[in-house]
C-alpha atoms as a PDB file:
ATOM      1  CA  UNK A   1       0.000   0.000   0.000  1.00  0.00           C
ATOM      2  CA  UNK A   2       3.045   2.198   0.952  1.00  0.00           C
ATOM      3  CA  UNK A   3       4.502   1.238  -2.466  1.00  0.00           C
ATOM      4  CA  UNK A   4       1.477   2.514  -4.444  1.00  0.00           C
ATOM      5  CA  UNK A   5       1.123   5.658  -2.342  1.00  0.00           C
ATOM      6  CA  UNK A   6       4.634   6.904  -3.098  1.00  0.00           C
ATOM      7  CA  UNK A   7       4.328   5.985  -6.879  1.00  0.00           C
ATOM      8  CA  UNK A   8       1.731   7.938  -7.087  1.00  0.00           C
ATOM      9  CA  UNK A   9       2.787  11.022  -5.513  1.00  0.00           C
ATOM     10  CA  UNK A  10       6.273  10.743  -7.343  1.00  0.00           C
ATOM     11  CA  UNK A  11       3.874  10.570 -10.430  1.00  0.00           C
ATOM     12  CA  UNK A  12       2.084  13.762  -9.642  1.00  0.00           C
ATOM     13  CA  UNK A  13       5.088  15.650  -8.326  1.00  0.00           C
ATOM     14  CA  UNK A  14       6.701  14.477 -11.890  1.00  0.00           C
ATOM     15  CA  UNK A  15       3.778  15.338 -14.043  1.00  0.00           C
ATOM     16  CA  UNK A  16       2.988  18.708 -12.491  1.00  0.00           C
ATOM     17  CA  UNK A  17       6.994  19.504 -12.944  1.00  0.00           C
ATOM     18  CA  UNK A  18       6.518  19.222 -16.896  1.00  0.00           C
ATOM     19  CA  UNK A  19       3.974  20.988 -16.936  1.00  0.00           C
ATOM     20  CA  UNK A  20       4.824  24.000 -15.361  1.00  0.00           C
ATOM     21  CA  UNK A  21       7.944  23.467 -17.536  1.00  0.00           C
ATOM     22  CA  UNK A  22       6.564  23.548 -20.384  1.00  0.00           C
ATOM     23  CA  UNK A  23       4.539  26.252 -19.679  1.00  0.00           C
ATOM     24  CA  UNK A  24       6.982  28.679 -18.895  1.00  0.00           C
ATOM     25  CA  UNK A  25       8.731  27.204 -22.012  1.00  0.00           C
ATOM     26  CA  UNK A  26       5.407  28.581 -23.953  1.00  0.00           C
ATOM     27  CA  UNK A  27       5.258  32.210 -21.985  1.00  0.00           C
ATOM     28  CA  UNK A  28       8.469  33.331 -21.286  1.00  0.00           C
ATOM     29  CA  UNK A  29      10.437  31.492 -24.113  1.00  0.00           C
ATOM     30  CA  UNK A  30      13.755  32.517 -23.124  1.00  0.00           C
ATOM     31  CA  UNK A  31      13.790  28.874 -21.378  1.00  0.00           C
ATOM     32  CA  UNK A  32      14.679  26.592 -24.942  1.00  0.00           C
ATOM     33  CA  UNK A  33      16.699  27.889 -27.661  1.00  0.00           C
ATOM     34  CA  UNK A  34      16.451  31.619 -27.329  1.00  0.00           C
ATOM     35  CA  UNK A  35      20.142  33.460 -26.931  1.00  0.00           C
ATOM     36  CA  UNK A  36      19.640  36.616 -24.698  1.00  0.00           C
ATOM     37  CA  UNK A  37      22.221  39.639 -25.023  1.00  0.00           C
ATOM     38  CA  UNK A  38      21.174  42.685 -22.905  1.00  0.00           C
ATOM     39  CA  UNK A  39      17.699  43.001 -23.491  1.00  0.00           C
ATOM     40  CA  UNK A  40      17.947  41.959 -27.094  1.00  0.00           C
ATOM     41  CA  UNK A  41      16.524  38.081 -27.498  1.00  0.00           C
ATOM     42  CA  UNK A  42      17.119  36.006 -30.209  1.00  0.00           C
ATOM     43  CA  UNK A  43      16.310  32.469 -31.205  1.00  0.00           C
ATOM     44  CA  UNK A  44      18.809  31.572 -33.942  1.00  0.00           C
ATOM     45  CA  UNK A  45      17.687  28.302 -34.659  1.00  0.00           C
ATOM     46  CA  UNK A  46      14.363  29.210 -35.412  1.00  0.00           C
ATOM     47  CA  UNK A  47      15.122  29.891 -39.751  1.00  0.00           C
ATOM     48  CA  UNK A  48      16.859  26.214 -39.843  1.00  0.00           C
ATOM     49  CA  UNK A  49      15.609  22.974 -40.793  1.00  0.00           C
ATOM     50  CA  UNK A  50      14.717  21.999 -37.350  1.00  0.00           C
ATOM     51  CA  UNK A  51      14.524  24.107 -34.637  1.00  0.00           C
ATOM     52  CA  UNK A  52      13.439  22.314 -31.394  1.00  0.00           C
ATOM     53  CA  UNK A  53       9.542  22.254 -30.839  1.00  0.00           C
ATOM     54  CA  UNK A  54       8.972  24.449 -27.824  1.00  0.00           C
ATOM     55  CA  UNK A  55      10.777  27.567 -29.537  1.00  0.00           C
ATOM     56  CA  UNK A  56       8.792  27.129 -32.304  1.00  0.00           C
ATOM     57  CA  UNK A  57       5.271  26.920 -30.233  1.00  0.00           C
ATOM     58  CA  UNK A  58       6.600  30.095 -28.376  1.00  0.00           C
ATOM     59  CA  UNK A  59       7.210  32.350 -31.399  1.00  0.00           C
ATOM     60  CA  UNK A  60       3.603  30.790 -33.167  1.00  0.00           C
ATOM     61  CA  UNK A  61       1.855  31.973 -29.855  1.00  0.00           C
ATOM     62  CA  UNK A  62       3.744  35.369 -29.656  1.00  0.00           C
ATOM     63  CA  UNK A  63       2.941  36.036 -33.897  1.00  0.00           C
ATOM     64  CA  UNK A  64       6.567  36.581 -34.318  1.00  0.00           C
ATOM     65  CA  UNK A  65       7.620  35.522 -37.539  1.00  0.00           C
ATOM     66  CA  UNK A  66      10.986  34.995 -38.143  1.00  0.00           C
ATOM     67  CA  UNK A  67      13.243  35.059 -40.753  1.00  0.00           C
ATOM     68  CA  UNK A  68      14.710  31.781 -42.277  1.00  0.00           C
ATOM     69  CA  UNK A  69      18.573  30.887 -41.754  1.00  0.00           C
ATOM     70  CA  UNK A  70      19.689  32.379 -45.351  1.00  0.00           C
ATOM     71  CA  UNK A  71      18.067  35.792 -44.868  1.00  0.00           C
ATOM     72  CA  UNK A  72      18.964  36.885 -41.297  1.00  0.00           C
ATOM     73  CA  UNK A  73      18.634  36.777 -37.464  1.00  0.00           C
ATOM     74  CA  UNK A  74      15.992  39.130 -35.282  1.00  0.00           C
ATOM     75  CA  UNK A  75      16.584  40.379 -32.222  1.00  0.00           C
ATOM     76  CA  UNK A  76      13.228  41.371 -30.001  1.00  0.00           C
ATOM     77  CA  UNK A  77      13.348  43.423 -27.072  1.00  0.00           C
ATOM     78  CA  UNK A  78      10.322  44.001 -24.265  1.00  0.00           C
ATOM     79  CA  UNK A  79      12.879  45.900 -21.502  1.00  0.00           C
ATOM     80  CA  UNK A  80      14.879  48.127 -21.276  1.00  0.00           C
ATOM     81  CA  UNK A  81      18.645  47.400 -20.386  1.00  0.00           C
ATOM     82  CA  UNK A  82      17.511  48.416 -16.953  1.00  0.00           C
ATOM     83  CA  UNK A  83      15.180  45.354 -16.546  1.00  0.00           C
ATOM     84  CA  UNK A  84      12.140  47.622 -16.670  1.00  0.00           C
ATOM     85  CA  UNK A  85       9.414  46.793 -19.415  1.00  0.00           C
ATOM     86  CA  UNK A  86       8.958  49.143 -22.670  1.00  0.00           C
ATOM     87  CA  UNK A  87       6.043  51.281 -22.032  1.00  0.00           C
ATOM     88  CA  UNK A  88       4.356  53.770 -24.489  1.00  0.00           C
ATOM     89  CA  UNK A  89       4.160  56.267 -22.551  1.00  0.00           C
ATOM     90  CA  UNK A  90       7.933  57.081 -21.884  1.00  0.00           C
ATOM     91  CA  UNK A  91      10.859  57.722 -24.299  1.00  0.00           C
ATOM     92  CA  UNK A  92      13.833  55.477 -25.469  1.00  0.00           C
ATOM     93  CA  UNK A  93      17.317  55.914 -26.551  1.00  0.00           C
ATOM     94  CA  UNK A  94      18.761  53.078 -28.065  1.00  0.00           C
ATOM     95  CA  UNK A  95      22.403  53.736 -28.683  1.00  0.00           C
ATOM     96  CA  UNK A  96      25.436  51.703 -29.549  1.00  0.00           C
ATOM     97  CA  UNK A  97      26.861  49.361 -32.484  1.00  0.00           C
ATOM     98  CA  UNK A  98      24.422  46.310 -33.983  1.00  0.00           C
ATOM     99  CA  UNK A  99      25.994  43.076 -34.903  1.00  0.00           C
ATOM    100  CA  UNK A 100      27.394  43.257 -39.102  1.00  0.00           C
ATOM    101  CA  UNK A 101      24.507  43.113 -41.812  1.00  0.00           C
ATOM    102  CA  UNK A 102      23.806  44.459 -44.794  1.00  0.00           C
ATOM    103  CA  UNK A 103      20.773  46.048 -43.735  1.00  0.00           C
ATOM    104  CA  UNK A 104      18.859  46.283 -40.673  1.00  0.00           C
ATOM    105  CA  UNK A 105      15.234  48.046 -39.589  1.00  0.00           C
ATOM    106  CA  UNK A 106      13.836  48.446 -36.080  1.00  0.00           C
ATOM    107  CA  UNK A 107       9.772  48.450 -35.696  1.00  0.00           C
ATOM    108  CA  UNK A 108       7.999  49.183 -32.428  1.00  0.00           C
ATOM    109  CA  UNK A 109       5.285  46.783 -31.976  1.00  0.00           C
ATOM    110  CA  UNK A 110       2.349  46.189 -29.315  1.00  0.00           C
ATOM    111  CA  UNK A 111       1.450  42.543 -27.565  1.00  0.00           C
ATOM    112  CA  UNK A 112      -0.546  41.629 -30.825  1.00  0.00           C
ATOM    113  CA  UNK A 113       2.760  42.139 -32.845  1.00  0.00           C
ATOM    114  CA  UNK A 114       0.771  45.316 -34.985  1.00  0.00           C
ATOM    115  CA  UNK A 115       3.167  48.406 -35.560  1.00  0.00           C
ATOM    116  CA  UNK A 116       2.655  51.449 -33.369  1.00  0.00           C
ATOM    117  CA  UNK A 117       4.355  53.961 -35.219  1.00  0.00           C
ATOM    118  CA  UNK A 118       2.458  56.898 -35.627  1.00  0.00           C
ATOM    119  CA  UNK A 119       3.655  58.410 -38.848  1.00  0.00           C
ATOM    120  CA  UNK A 120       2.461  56.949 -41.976  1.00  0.00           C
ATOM    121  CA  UNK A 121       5.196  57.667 -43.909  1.00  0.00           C
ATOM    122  CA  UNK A 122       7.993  56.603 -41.461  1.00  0.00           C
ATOM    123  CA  UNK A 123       6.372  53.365 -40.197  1.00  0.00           C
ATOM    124  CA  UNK A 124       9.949  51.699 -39.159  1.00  0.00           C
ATOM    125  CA  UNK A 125      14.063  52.805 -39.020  1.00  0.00           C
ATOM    126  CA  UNK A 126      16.279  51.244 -41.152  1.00  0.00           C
ATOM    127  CA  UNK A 127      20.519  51.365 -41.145  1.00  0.00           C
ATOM    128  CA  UNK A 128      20.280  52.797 -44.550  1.00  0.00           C
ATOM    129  CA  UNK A 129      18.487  55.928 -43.674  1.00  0.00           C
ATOM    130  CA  UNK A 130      19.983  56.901 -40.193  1.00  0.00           C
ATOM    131  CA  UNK A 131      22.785  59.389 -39.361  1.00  0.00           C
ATOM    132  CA  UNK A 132      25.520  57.516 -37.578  1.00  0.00           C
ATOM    133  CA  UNK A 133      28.897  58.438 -35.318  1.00  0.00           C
ATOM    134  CA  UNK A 134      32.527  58.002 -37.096  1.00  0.00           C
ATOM    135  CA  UNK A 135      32.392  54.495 -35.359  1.00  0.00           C
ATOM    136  CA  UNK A 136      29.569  53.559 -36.832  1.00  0.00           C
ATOM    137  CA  UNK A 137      27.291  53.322 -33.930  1.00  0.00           C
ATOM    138  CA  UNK A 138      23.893  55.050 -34.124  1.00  0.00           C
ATOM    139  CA  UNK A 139      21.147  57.010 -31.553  1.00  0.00           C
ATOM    140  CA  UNK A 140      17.794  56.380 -31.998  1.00  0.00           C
ATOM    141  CA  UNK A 141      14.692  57.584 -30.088  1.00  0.00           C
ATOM    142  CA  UNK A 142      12.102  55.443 -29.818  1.00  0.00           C
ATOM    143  CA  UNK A 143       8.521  57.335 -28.052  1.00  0.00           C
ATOM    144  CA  UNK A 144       5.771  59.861 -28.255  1.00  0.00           C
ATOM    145  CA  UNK A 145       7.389  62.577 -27.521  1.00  0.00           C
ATOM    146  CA  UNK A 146       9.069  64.784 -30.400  1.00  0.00           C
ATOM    147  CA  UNK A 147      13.494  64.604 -30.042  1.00  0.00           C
ATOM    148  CA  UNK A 148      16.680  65.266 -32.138  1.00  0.00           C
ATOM    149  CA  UNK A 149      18.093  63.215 -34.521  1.00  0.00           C
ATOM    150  CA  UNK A 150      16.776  60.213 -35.871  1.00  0.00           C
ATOM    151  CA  UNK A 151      13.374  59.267 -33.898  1.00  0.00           C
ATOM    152  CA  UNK A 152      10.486  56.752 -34.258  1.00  0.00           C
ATOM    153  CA  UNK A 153       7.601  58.045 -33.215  1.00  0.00           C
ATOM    154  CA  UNK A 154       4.748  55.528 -31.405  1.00  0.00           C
ATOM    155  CA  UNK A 155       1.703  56.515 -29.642  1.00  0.00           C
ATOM    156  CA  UNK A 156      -0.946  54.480 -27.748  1.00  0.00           C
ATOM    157  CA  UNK A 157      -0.549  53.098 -23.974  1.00  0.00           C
ATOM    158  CA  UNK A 158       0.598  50.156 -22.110  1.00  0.00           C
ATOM    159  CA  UNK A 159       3.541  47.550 -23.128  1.00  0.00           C
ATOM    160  CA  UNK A 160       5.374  47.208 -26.806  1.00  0.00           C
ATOM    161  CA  UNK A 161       8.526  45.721 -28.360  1.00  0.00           C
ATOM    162  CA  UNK A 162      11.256  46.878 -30.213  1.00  0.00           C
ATOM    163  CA  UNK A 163      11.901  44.197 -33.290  1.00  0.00           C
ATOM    164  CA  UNK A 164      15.147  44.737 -34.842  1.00  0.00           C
ATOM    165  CA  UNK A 165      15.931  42.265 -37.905  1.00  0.00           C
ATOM    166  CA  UNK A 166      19.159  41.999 -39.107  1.00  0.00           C
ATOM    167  CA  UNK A 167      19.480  41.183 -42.977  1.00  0.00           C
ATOM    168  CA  UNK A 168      21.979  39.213 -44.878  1.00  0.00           C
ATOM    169  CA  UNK A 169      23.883  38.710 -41.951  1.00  0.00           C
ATOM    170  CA  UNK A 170      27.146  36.685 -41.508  1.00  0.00           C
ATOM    171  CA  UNK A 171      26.542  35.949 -38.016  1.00  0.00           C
ATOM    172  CA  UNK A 172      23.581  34.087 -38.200  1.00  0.00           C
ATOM    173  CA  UNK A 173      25.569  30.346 -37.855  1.00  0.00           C
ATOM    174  CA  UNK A 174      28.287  31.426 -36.425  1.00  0.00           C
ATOM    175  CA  UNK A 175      27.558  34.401 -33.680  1.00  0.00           C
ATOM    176  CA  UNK A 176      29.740  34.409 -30.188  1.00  0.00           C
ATOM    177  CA  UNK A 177      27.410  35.481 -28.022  1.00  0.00           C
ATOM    178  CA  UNK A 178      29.653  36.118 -25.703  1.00  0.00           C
ATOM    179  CA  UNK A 179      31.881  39.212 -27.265  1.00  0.00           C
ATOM    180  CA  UNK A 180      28.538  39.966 -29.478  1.00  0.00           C
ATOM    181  CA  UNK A 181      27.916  43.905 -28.771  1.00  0.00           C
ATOM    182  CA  UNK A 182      24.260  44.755 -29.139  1.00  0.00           C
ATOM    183  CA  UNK A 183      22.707  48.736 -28.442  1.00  0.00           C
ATOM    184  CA  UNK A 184      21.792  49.696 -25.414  1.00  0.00           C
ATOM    185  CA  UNK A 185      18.259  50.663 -24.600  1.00  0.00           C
ATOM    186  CA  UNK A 186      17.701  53.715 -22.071  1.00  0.00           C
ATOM    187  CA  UNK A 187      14.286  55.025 -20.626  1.00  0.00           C
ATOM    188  CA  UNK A 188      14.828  58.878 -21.037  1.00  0.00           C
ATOM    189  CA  UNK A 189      11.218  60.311 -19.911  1.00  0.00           C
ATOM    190  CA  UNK A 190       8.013  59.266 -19.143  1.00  0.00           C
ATOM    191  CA  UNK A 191       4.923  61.118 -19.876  1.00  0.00           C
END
């Protein structure tokens, strides 16, 4: 009787373990096969021939689409570099070097992955069209309210994401995530 009791709690204790598992696998997805530097995440397996099943169910039930292997790697952000989450209602600077491509664009998106940027005829920011340091780095502001330079404005309230796809990138199979430098993002202001 003993015997059967503890086989069945072991049972329960085990089941209940993979599911909470894989539920955190499904909601926070940084759990399988996504490769976290600052508050950029990536999941670089995601364009191959078979990335792992959980990744895949995360980024179906986020709407993310990514971009296969050959065309390039995206990076998503929902914080800040100072842990806090993205909020509409304040303003961003996102400053530093991104990884080598031969193009990139940044798009501020809500929870439902639509894009947020106010202006219809600058809907996103792209490395083409951005003025940039003698080092190559670039500041970008990111919010509703009007700054200098190069600026995306969004509008609304509550959470978004910053999406920032790299094209034609070299670093897509082989990236060292350790010594990989990615911009920094800074809350400025809220409103």
């Amino acid at each position: 009787m003993r015997f059967i009791f503890y086989l069945v709690y072991i049972s329960v204790i085990a089941v209940g373990v993979g599911l909470g598992l894989s539920y955190y696998a499904l909601t926070d997805g940084r759990l399988v096969g996504a490769r976290q530097i600052g508050p950029w995440l990536a999941w670089p397996d995601t364009g191959g021939p078979n990335p792992d099943p959980y990744t895949r169910a995360y980024l179906a039930r986020q709407g993310m689409l990514q971009l296969g292997a050959s065309e390039g790697l995206q990076f998503t952000a929902e914080t800040d570099s100072d842990d806090q989450a993205l909020e509409r209602a304040c303003t961003y600077v996102i400053d530093g070097k991104t990884p080598t491509a031969a193009m990139w664009t940044l798009v501020a998106v809500d929870e439902a992955g639509r894009n947020i940027a106010t202006s219809k005829d600058l809907i996103y920011l792209d490395s083409m069209n951005l003025s940039r340091a003698a080092d190559g780095s670039a500041t970008i502001a990111v919010g509703p309210a009007l700054s200098p330079g190069d600026w995306l404005e969004i509008g609304g309230h509550g959470p978004f994401r910053l999406v920032l796809s790299l094209y034609d990138t070299p670093i897509v199979g082989g990236l060292d995530w350790t010594n990989t430098e990615m911009p920094s993002i800074t809350r400025v202001r809220c409103s």
